[in-house]
C-alpha atoms as a PDB file:
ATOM      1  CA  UNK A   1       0.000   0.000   0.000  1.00  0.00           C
ATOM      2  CA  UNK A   2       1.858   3.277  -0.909  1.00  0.00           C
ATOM      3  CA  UNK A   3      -0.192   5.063   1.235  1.00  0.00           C
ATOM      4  CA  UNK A   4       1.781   3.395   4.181  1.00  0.00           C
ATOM      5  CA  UNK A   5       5.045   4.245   3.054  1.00  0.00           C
ATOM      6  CA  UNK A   6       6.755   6.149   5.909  1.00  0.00           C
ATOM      7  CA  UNK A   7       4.492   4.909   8.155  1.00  0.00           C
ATOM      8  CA  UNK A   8       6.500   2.895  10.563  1.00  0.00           C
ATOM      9  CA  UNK A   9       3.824   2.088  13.187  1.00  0.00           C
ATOM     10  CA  UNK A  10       1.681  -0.004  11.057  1.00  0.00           C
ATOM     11  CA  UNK A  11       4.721  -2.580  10.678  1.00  0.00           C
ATOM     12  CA  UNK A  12       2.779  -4.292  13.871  1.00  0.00           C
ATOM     13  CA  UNK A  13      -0.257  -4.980  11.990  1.00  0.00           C
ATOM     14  CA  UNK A  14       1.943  -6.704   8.558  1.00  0.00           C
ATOM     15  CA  UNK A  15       2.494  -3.174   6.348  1.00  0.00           C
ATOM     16  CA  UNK A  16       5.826  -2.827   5.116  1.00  0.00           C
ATOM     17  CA  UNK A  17       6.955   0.603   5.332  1.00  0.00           C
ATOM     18  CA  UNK A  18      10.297   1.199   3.727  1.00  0.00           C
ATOM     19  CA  UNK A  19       9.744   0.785  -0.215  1.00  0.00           C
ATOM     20  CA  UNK A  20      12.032  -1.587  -1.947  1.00  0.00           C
ATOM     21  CA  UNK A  21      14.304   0.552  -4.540  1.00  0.00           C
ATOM     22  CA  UNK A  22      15.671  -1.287  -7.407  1.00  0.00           C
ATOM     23  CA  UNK A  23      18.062   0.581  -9.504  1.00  0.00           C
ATOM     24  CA  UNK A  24      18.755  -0.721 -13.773  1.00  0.00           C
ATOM     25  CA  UNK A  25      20.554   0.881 -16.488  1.00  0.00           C
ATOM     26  CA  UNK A  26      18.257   0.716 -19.531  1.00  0.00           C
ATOM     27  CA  UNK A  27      19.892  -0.460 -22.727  1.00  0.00           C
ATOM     28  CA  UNK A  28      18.815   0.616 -26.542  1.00  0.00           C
ATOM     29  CA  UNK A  29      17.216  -3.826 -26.073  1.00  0.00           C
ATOM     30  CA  UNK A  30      14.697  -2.128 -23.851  1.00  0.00           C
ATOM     31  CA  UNK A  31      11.112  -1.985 -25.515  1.00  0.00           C
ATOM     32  CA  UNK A  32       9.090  -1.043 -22.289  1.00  0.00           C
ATOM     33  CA  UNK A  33       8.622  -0.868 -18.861  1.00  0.00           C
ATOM     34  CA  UNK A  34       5.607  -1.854 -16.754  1.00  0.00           C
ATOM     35  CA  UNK A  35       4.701  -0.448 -13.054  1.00  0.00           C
ATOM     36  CA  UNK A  36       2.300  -2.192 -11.233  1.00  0.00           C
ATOM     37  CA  UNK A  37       0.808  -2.581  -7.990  1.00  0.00           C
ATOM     38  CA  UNK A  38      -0.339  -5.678  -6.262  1.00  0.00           C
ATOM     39  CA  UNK A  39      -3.256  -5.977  -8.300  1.00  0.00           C
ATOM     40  CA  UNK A  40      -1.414  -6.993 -11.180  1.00  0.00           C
ATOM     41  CA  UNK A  41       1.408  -9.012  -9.694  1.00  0.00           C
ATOM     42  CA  UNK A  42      -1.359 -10.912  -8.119  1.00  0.00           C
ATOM     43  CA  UNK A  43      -2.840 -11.907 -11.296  1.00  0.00           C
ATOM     44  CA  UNK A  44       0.066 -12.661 -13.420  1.00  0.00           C
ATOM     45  CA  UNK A  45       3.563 -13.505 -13.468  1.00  0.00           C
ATOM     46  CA  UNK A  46       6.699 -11.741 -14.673  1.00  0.00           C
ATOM     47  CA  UNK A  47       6.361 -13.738 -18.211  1.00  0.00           C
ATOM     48  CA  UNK A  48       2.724 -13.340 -18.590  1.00  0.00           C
ATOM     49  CA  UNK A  49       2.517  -9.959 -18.068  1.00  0.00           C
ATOM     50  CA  UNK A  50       5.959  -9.564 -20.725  1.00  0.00           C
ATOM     51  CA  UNK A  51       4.382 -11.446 -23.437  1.00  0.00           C
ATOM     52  CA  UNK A  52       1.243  -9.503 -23.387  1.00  0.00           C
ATOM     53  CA  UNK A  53       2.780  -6.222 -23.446  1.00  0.00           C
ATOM     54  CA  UNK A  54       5.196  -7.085 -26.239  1.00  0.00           C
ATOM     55  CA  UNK A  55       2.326  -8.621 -28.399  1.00  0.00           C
ATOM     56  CA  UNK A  56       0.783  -5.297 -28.514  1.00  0.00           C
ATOM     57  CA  UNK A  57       4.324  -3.672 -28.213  1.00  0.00           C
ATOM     58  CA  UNK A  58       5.004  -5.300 -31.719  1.00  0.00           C
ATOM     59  CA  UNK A  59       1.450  -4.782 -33.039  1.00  0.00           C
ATOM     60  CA  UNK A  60       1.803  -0.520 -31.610  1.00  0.00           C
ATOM     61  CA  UNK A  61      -1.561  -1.324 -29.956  1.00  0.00           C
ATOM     62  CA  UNK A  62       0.141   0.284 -26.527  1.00  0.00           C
ATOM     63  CA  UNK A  63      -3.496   1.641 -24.970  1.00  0.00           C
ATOM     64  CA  UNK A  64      -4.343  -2.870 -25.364  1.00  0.00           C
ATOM     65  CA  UNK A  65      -1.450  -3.527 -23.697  1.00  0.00           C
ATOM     66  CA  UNK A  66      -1.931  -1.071 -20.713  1.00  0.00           C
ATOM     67  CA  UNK A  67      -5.957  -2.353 -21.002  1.00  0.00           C
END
């Protein structure tokens, strides 16, 4: 929950409040990037969510792929 970030005292109750930071050097190979919450990740894996983005990545249907 973003909304928790920063807030320490709800670490009791299961929230984790320091954010993980990842840090990657994008190379010309990189098509796209996808942000997602728990909503997503919840529903499909890594792959899954890679091969439906580049399917419409390839076909420039990019509003499909975010859909």
């Amino acid at each position: 929950m973003s909304r928790s970030i920063g807030d320490w005292f709800f670490w009791n109750y299961g929230l984790i409040w320091h954010p993980e930071i990842f840090e990657y050097e994008f190379s010309e190979m990189d098509k796209f990037l996808v942000i997602g919450s728990d909503g997503l990740w919840d529903a499909l894996s890594n792959e899954e969510c890679a091969k439906i983005v580049l399917e419409n990545y390839l076909n420039k249907s990019l509003k499909k792929a975010a859909d």
